[in-house]
PDB file of N, CA and C in Angstrom:
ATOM      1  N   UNK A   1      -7.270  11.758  19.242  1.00  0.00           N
ATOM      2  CA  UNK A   1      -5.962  11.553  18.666  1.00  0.00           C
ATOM      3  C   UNK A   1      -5.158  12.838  18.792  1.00  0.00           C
ATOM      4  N   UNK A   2      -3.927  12.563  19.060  1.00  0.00           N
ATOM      5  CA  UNK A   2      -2.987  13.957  19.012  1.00  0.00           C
ATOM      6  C   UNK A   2      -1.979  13.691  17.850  1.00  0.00           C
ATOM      7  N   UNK A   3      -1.124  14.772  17.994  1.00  0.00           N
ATOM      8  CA  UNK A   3      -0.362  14.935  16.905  1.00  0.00           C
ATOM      9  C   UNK A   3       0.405  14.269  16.693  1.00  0.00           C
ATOM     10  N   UNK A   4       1.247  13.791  18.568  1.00  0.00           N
ATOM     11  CA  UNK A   4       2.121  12.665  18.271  1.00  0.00           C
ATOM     12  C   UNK A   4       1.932  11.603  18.408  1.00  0.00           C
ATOM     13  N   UNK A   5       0.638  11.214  17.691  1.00  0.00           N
ATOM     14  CA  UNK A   5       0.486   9.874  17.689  1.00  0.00           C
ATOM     15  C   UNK A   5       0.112   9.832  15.916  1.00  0.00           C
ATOM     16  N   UNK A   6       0.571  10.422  15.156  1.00  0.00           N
ATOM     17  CA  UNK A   6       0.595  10.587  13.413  1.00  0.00           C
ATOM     18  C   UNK A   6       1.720   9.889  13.365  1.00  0.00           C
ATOM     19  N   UNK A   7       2.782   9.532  14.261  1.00  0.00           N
ATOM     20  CA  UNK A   7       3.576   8.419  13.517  1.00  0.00           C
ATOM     21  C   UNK A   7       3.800   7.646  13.124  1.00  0.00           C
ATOM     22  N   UNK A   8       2.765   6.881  13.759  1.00  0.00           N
ATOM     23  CA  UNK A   8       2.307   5.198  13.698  1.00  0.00           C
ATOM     24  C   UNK A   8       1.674   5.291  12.575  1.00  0.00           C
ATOM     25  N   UNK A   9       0.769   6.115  11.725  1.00  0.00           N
ATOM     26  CA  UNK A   9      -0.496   6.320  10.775  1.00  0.00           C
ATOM     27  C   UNK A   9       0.547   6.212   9.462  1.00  0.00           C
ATOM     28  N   UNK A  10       1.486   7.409   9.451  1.00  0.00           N
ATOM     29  CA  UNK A  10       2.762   7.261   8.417  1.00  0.00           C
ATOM     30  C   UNK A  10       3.488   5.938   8.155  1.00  0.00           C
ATOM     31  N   UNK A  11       4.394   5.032   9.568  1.00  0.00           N
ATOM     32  CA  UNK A  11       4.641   4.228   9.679  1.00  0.00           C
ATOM     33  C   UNK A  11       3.661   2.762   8.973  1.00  0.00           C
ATOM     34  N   UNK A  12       2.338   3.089   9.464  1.00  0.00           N
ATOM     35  CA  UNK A  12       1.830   1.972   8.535  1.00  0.00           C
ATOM     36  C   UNK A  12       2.034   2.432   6.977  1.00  0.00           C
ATOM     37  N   UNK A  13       0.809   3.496   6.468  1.00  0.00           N
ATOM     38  CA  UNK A  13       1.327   3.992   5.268  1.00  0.00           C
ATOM     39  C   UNK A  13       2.894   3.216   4.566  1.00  0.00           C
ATOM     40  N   UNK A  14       4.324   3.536   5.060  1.00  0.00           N
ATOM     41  CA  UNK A  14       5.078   3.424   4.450  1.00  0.00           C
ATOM     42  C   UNK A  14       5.402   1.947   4.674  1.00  0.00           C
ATOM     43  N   UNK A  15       4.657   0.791   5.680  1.00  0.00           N
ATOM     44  CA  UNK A  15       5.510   0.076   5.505  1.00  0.00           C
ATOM     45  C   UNK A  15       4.648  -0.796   4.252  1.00  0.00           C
ATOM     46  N   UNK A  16       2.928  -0.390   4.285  1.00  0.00           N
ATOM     47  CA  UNK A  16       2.012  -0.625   3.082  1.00  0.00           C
ATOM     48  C   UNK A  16       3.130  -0.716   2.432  1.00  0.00           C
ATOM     49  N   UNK A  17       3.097   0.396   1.722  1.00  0.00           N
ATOM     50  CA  UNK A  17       3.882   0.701   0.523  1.00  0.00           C
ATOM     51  C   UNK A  17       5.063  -0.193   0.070  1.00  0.00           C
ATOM     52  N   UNK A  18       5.760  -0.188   1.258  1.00  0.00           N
ATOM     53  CA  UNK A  18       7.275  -1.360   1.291  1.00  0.00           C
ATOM     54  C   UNK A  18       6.799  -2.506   0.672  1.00  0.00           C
ATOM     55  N   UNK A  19       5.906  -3.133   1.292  1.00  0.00           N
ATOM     56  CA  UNK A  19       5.318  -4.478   1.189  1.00  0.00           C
ATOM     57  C   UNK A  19       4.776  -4.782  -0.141  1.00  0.00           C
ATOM     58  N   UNK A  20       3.784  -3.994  -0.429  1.00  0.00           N
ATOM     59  CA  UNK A  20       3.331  -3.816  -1.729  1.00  0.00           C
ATOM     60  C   UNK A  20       4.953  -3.903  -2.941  1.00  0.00           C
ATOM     61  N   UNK A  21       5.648  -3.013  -2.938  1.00  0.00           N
ATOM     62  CA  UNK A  21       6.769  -2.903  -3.867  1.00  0.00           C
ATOM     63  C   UNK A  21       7.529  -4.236  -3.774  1.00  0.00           C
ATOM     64  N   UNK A  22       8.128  -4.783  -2.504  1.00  0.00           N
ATOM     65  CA  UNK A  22       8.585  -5.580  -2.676  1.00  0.00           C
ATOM     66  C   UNK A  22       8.056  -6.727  -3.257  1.00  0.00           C
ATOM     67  N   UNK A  23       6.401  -7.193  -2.959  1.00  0.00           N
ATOM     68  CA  UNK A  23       5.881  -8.238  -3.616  1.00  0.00           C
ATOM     69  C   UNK A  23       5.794  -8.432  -4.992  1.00  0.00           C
ATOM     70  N   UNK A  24       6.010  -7.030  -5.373  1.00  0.00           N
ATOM     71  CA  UNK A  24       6.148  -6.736  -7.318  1.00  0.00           C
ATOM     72  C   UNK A  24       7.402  -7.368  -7.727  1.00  0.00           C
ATOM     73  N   UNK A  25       8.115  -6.865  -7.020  1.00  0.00           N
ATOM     74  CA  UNK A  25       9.942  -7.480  -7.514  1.00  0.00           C
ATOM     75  C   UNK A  25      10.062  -8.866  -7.115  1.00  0.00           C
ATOM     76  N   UNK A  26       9.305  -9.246  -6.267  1.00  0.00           N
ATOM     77  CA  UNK A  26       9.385 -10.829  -6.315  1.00  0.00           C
ATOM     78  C   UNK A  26       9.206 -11.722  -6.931  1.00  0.00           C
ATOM     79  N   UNK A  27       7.656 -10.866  -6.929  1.00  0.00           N
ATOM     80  CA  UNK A  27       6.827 -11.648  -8.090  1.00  0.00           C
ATOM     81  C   UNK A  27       7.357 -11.500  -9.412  1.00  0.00           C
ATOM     82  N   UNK A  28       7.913 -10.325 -10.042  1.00  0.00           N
ATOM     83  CA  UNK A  28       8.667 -10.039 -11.214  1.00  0.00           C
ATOM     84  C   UNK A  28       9.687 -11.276 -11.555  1.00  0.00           C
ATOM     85  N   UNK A  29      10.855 -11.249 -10.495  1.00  0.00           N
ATOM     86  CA  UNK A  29      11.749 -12.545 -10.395  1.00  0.00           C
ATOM     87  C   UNK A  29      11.162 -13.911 -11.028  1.00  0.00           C
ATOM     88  N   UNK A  30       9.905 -14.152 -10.083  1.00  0.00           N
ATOM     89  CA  UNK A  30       9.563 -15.674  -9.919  1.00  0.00           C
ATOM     90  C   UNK A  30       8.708 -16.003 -11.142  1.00  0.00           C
ATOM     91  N   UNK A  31       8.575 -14.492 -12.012  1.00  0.00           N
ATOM     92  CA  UNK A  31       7.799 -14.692 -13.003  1.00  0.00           C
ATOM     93  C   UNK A  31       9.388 -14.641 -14.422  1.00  0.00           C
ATOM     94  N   UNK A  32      10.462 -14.559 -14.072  1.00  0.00           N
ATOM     95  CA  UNK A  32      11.145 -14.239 -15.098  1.00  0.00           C
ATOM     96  C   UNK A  32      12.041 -15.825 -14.625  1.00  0.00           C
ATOM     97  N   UNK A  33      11.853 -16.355 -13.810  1.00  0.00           N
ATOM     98  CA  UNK A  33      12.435 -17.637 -13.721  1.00  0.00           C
ATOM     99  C   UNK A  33      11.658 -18.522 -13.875  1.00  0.00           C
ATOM    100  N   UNK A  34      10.289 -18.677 -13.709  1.00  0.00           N
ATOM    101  CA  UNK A  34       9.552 -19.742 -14.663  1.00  0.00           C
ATOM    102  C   UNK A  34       9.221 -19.810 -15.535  1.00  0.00           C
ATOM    103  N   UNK A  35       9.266 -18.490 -16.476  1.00  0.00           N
ATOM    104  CA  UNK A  35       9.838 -18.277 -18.048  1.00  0.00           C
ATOM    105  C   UNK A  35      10.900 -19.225 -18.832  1.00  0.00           C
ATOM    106  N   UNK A  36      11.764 -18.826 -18.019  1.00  0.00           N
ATOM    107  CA  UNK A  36      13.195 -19.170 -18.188  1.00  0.00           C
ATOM    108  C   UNK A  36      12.903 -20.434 -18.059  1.00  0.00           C
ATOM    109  N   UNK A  37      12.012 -21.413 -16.965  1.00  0.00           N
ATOM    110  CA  UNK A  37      12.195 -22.861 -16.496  1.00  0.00           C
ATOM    111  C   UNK A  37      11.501 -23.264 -17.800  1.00  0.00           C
ATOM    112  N   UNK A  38      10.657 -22.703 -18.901  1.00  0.00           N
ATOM    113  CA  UNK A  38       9.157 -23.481 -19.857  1.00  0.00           C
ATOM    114  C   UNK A  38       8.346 -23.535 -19.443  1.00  0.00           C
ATOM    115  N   UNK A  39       7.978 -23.066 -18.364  1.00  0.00           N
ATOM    116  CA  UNK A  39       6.343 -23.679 -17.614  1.00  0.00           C
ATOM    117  C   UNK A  39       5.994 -21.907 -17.514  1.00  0.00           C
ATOM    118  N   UNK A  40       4.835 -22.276 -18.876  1.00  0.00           N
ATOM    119  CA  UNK A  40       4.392 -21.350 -19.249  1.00  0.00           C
ATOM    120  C   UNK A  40       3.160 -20.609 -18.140  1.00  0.00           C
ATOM    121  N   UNK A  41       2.004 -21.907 -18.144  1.00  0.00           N
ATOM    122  CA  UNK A  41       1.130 -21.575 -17.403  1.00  0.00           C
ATOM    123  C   UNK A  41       1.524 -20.860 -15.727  1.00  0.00           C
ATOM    124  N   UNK A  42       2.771 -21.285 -15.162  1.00  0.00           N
ATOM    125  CA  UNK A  42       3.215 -20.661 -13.640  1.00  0.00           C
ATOM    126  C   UNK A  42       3.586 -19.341 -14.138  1.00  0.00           C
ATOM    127  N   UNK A  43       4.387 -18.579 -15.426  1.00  0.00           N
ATOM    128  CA  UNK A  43       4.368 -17.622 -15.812  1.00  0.00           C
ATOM    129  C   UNK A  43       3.630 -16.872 -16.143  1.00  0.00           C
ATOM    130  N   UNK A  44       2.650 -17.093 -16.499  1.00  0.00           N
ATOM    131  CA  UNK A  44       1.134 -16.445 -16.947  1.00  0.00           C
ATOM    132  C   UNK A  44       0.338 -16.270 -15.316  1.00  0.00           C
ATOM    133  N   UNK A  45       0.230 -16.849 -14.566  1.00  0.00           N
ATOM    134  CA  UNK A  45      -0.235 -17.014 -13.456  1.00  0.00           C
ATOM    135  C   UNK A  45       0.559 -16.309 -12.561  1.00  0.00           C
ATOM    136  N   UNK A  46       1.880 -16.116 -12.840  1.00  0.00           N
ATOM    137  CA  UNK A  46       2.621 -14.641 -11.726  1.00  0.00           C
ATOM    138  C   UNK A  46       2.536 -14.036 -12.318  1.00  0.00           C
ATOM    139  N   UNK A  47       2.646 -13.203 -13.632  1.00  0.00           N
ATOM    140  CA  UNK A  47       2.555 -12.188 -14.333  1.00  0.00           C
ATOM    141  C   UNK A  47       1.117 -11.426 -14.258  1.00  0.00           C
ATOM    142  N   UNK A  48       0.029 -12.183 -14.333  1.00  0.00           N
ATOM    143  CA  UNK A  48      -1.189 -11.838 -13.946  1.00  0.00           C
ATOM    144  C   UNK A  48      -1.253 -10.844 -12.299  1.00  0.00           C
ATOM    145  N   UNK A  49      -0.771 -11.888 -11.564  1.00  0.00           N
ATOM    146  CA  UNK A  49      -0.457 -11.716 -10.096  1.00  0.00           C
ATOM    147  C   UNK A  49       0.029 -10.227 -10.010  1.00  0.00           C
ATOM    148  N   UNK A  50       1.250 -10.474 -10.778  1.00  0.00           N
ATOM    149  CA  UNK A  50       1.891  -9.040 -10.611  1.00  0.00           C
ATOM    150  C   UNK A  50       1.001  -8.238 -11.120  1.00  0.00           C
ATOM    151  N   UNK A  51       0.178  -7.918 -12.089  1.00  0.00           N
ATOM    152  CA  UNK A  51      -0.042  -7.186 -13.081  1.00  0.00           C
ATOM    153  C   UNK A  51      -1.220  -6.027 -11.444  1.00  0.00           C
ATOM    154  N   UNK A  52      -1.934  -7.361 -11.348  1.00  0.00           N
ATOM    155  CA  UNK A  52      -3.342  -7.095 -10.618  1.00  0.00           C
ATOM    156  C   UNK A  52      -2.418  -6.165  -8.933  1.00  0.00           C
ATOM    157  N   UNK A  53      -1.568  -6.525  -8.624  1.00  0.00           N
ATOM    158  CA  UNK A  53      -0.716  -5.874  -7.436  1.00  0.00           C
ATOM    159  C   UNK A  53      -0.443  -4.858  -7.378  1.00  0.00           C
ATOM    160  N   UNK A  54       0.449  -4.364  -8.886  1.00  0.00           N
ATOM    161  CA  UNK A  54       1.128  -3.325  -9.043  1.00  0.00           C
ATOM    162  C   UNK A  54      -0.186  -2.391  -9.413  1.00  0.00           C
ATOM    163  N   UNK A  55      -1.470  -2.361  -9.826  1.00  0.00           N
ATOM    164  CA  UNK A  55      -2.618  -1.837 -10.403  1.00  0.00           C
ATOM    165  C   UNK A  55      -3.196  -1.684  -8.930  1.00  0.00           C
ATOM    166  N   UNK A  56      -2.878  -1.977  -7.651  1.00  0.00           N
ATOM    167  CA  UNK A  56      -3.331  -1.635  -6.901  1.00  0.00           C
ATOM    168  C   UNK A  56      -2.944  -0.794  -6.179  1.00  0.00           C
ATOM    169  N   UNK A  57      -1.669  -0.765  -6.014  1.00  0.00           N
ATOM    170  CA  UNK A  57      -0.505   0.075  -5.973  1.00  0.00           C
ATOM    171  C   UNK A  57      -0.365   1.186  -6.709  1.00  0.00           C
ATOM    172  N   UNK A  58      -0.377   1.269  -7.550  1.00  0.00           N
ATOM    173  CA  UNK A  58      -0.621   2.840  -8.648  1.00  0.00           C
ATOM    174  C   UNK A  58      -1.962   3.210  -8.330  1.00  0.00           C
ATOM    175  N   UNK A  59      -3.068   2.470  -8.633  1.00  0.00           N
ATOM    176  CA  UNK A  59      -4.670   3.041  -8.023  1.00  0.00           C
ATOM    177  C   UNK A  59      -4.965   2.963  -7.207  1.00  0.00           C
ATOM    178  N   UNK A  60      -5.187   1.994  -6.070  1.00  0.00           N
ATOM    179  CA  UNK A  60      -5.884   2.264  -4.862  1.00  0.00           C
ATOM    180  C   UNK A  60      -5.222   3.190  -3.507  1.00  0.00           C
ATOM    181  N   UNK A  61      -3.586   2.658  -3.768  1.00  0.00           N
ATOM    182  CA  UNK A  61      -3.211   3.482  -2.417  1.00  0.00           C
ATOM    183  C   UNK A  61      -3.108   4.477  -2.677  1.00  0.00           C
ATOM    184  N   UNK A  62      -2.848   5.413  -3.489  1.00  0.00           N
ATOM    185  CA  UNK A  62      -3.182   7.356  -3.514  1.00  0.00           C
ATOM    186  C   UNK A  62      -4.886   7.143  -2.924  1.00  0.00           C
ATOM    187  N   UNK A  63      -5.254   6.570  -3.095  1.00  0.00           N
ATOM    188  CA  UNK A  63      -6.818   7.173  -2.495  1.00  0.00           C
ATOM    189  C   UNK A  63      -6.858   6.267  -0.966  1.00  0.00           C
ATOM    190  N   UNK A  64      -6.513   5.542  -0.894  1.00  0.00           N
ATOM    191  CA  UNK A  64      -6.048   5.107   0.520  1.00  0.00           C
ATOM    192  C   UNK A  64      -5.361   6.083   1.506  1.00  0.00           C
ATOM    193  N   UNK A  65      -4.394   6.733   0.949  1.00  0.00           N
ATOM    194  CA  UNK A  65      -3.863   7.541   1.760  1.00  0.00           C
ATOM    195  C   UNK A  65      -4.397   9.032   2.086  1.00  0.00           C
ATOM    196  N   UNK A  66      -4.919   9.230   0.825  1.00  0.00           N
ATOM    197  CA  UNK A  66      -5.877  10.668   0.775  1.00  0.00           C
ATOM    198  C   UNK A  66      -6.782  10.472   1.872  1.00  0.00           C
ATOM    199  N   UNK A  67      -7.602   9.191   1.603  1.00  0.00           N
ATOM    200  CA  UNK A  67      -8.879   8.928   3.132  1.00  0.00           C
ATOM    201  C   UNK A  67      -8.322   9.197   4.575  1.00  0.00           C
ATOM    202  N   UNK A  68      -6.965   8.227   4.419  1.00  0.00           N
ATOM    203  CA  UNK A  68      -6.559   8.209   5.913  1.00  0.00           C
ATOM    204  C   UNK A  68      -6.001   9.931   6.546  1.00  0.00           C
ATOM    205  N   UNK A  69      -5.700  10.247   5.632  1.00  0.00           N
ATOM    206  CA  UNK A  69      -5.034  11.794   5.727  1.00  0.00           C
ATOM    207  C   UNK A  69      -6.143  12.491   6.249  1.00  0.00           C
ATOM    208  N   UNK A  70      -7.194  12.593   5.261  1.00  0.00           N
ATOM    209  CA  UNK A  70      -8.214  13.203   5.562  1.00  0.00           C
ATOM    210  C   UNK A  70      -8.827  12.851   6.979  1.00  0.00           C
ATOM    211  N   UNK A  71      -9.106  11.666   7.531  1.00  0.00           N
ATOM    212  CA  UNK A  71      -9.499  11.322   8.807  1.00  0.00           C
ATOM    213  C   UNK A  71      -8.809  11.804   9.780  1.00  0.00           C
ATOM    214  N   UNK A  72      -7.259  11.686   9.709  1.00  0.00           N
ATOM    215  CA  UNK A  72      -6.999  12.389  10.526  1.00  0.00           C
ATOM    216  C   UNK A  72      -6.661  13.939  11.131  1.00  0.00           C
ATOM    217  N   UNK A  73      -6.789  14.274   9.571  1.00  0.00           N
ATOM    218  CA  UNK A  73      -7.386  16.146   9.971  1.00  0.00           C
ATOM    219  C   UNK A  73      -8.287  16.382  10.163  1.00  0.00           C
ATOM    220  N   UNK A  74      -9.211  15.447   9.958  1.00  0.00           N
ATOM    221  CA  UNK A  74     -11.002  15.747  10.489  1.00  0.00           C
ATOM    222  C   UNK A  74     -11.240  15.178  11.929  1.00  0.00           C
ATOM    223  N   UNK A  75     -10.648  14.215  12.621  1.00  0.00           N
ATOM    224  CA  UNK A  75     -10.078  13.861  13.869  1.00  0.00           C
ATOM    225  C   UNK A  75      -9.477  15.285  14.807  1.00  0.00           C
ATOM    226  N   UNK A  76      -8.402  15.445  14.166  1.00  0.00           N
ATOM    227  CA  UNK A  76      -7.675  16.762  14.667  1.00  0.00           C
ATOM    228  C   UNK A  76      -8.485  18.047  15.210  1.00  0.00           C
ATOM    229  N   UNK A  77      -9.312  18.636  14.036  1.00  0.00           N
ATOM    230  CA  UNK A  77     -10.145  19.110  14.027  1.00  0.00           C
ATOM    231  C   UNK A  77     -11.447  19.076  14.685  1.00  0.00           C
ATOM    232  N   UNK A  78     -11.344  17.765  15.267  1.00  0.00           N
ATOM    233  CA  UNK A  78     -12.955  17.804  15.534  1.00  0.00           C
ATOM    234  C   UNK A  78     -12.743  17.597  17.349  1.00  0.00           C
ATOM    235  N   UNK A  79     -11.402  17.015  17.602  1.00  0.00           N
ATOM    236  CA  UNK A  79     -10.921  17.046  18.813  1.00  0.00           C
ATOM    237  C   UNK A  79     -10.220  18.221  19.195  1.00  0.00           C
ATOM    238  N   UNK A  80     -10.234  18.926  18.424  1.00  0.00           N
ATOM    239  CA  UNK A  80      -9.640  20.477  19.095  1.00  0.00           C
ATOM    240  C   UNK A  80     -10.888  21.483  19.254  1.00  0.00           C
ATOM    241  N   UNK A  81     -12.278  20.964  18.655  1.00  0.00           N
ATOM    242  CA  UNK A  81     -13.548  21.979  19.099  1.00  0.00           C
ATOM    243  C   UNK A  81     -14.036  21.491  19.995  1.00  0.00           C
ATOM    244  N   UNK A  82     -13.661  20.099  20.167  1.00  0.00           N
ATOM    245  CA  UNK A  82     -14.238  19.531  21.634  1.00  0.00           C
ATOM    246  C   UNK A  82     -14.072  19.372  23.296  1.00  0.00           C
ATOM    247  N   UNK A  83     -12.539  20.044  23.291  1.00  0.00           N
ATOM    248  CA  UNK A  83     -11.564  20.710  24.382  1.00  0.00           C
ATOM    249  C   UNK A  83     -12.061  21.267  25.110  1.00  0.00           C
ATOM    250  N   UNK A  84     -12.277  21.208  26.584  1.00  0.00           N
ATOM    251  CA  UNK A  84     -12.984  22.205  27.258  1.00  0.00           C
ATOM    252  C   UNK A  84     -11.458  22.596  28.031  1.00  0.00           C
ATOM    253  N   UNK A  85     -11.832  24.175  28.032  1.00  0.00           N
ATOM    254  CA  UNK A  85      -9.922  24.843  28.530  1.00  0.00           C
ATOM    255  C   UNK A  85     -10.475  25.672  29.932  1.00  0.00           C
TER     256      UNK A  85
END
């Protein structure tokens, strides 16, 4: 791997992230309009949804990204002692 190929690695990273956020605000919506409709149980059942999303999002991706980071400085690293010049 080289250096300029870390864009694509970011690029996923951020569009994770996009995806993840937006599914919160959706789900937020679709959980504040079947509130609004009485149908309790579809509200309880996105709110859950959301709950378990956004908890993955605050916890798992910081350590998602720490791994991938790390791989690719240990990549970097391990392909720059392996160079014959």
């Amino acid at each position: 791997m080289e250096v300029g190929q870390l864009y694509q690695f970011v690029l996923l990273l951020v569009l994770v992230g996009i995806v993840i956020g937006i599914g919160v605000v959706v789900l937020d919506k679709f959980g504040a309009t079947t509130a609004a409709a009485g149908s309790t149980v579809a509200s309880t059942a996105i709110n859950a949804t959301r709950t378990e999303i956004a908890a993955i999002s605050s916890n798992w991706l910081g350590i998602i990204v720490i791994v991938v980071v790390a791989a690719i400085i240990l990549g970097l690293v391990m392909s720059s002692f392996g160079q014959k010049r």
